[in-house]
C-alpha atoms as a PDB file:
ATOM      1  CA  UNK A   1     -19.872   7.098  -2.540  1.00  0.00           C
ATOM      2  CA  UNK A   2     -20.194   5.727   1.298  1.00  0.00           C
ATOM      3  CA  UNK A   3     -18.916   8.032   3.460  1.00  0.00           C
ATOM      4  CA  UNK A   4     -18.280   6.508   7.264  1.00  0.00           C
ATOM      5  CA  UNK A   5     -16.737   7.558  10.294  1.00  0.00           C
ATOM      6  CA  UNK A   6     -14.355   5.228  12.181  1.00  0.00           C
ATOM      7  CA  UNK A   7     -12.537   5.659  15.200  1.00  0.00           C
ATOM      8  CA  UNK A   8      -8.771   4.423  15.731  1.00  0.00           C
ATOM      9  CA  UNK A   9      -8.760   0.858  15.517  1.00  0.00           C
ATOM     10  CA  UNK A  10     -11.977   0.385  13.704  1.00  0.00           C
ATOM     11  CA  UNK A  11     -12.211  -1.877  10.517  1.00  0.00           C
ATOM     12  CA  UNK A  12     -14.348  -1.663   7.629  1.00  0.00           C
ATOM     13  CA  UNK A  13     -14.922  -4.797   5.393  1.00  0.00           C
ATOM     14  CA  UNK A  14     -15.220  -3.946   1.514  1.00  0.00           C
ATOM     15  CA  UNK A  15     -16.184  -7.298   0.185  1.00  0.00           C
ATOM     16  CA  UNK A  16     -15.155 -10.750   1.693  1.00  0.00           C
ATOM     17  CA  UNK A  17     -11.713  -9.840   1.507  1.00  0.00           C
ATOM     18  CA  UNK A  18     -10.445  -7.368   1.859  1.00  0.00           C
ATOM     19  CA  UNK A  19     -10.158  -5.083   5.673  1.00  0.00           C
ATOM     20  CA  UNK A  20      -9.380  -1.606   5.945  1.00  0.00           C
ATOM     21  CA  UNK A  21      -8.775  -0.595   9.396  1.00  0.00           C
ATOM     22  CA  UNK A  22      -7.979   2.858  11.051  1.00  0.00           C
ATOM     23  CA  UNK A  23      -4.690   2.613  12.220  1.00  0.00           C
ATOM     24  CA  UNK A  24      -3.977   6.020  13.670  1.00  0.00           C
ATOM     25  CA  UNK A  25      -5.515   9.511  13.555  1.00  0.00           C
ATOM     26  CA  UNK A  26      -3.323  12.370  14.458  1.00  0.00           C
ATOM     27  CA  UNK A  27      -4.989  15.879  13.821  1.00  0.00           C
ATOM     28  CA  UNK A  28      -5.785  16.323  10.144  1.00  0.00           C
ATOM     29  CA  UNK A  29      -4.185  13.110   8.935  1.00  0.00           C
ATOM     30  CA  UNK A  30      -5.767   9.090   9.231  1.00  0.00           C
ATOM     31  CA  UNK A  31      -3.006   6.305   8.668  1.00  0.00           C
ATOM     32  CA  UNK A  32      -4.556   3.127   7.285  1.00  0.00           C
ATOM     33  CA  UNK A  33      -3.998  -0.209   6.747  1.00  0.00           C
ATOM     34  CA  UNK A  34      -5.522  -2.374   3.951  1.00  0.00           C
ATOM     35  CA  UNK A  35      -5.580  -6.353   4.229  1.00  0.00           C
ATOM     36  CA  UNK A  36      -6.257  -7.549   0.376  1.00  0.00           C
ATOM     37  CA  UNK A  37      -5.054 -10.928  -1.226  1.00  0.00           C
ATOM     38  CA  UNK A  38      -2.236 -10.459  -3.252  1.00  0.00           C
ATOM     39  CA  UNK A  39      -4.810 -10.588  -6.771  1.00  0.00           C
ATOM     40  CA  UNK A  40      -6.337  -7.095  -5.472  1.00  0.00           C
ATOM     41  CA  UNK A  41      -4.451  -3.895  -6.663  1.00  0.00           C
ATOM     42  CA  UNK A  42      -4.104  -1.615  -4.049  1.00  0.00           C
ATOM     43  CA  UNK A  43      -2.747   1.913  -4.838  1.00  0.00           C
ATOM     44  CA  UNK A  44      -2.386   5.322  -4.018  1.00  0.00           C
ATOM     45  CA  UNK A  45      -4.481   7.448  -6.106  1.00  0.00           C
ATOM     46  CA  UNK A  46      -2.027   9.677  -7.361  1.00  0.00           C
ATOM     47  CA  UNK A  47       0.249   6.704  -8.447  1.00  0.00           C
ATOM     48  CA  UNK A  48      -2.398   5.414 -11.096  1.00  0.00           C
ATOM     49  CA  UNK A  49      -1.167   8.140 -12.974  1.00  0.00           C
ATOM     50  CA  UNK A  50       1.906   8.129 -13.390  1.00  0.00           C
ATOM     51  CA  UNK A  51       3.668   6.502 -16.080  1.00  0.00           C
ATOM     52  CA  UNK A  52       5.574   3.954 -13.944  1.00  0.00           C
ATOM     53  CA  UNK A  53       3.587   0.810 -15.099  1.00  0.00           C
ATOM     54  CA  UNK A  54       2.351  -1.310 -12.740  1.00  0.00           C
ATOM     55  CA  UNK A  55       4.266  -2.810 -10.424  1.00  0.00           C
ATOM     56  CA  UNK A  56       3.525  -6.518  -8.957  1.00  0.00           C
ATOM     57  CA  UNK A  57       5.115  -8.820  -5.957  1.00  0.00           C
ATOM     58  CA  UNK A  58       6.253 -11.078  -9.024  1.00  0.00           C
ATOM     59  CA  UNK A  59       7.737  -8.633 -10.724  1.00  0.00           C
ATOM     60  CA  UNK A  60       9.375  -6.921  -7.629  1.00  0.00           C
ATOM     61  CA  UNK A  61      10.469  -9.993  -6.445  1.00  0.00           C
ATOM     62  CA  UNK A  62      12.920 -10.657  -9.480  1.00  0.00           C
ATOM     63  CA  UNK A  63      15.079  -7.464  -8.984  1.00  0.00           C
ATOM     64  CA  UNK A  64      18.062  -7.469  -6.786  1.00  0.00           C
ATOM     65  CA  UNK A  65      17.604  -6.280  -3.543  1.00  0.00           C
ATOM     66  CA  UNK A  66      20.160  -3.266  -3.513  1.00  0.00           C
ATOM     67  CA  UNK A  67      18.581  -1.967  -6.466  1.00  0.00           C
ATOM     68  CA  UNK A  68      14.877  -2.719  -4.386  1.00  0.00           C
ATOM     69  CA  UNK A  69      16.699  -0.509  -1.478  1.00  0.00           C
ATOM     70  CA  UNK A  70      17.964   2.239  -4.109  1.00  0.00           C
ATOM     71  CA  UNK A  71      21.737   1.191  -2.826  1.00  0.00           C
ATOM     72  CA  UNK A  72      23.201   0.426  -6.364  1.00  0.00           C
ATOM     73  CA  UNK A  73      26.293   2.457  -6.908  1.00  0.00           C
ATOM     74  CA  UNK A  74      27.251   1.660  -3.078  1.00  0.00           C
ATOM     75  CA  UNK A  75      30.729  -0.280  -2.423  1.00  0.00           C
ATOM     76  CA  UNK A  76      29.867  -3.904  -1.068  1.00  0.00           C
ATOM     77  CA  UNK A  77      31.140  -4.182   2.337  1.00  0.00           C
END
């Protein structure tokens, strides 16, 4: 494992594409950001596993958006 230090606003380059840059560090917590074409998985850890399958743009992209924006159930206005 690499283990760097980066300040706010610092990027590090894992590959040729893909960025991940230090958005903000308040106390004990770092928010990133990762730039990766859409063919890289990106993923929170703890989300690989769970049993919700994975979960692509594609895929996303075919579902209506109130169910997207958990407001099914919801009278249409």
């Amino acid at each position: 494992m690499l283990v760097l230090s980066r300040k706010q606003n610092e990027r590090i380059r894992v590959g040729d594409s893909v960025v991940v840059t230090v958005v903000r560090v308040s106390g004990d917590k770092v928010r990133i950001g990762i730039e990766a074409p859409p063919h890289v998985r990106v993923l929170r850890d703890e989300l690989e596993q769970e049993l919700l399958g994975e979960v692509t743009l594609e895929a996303a992209s075919e579902l209506p958006i109130a169910r997207l924006l958990g407001l099914t159930g919801m009278a249409r206005r």
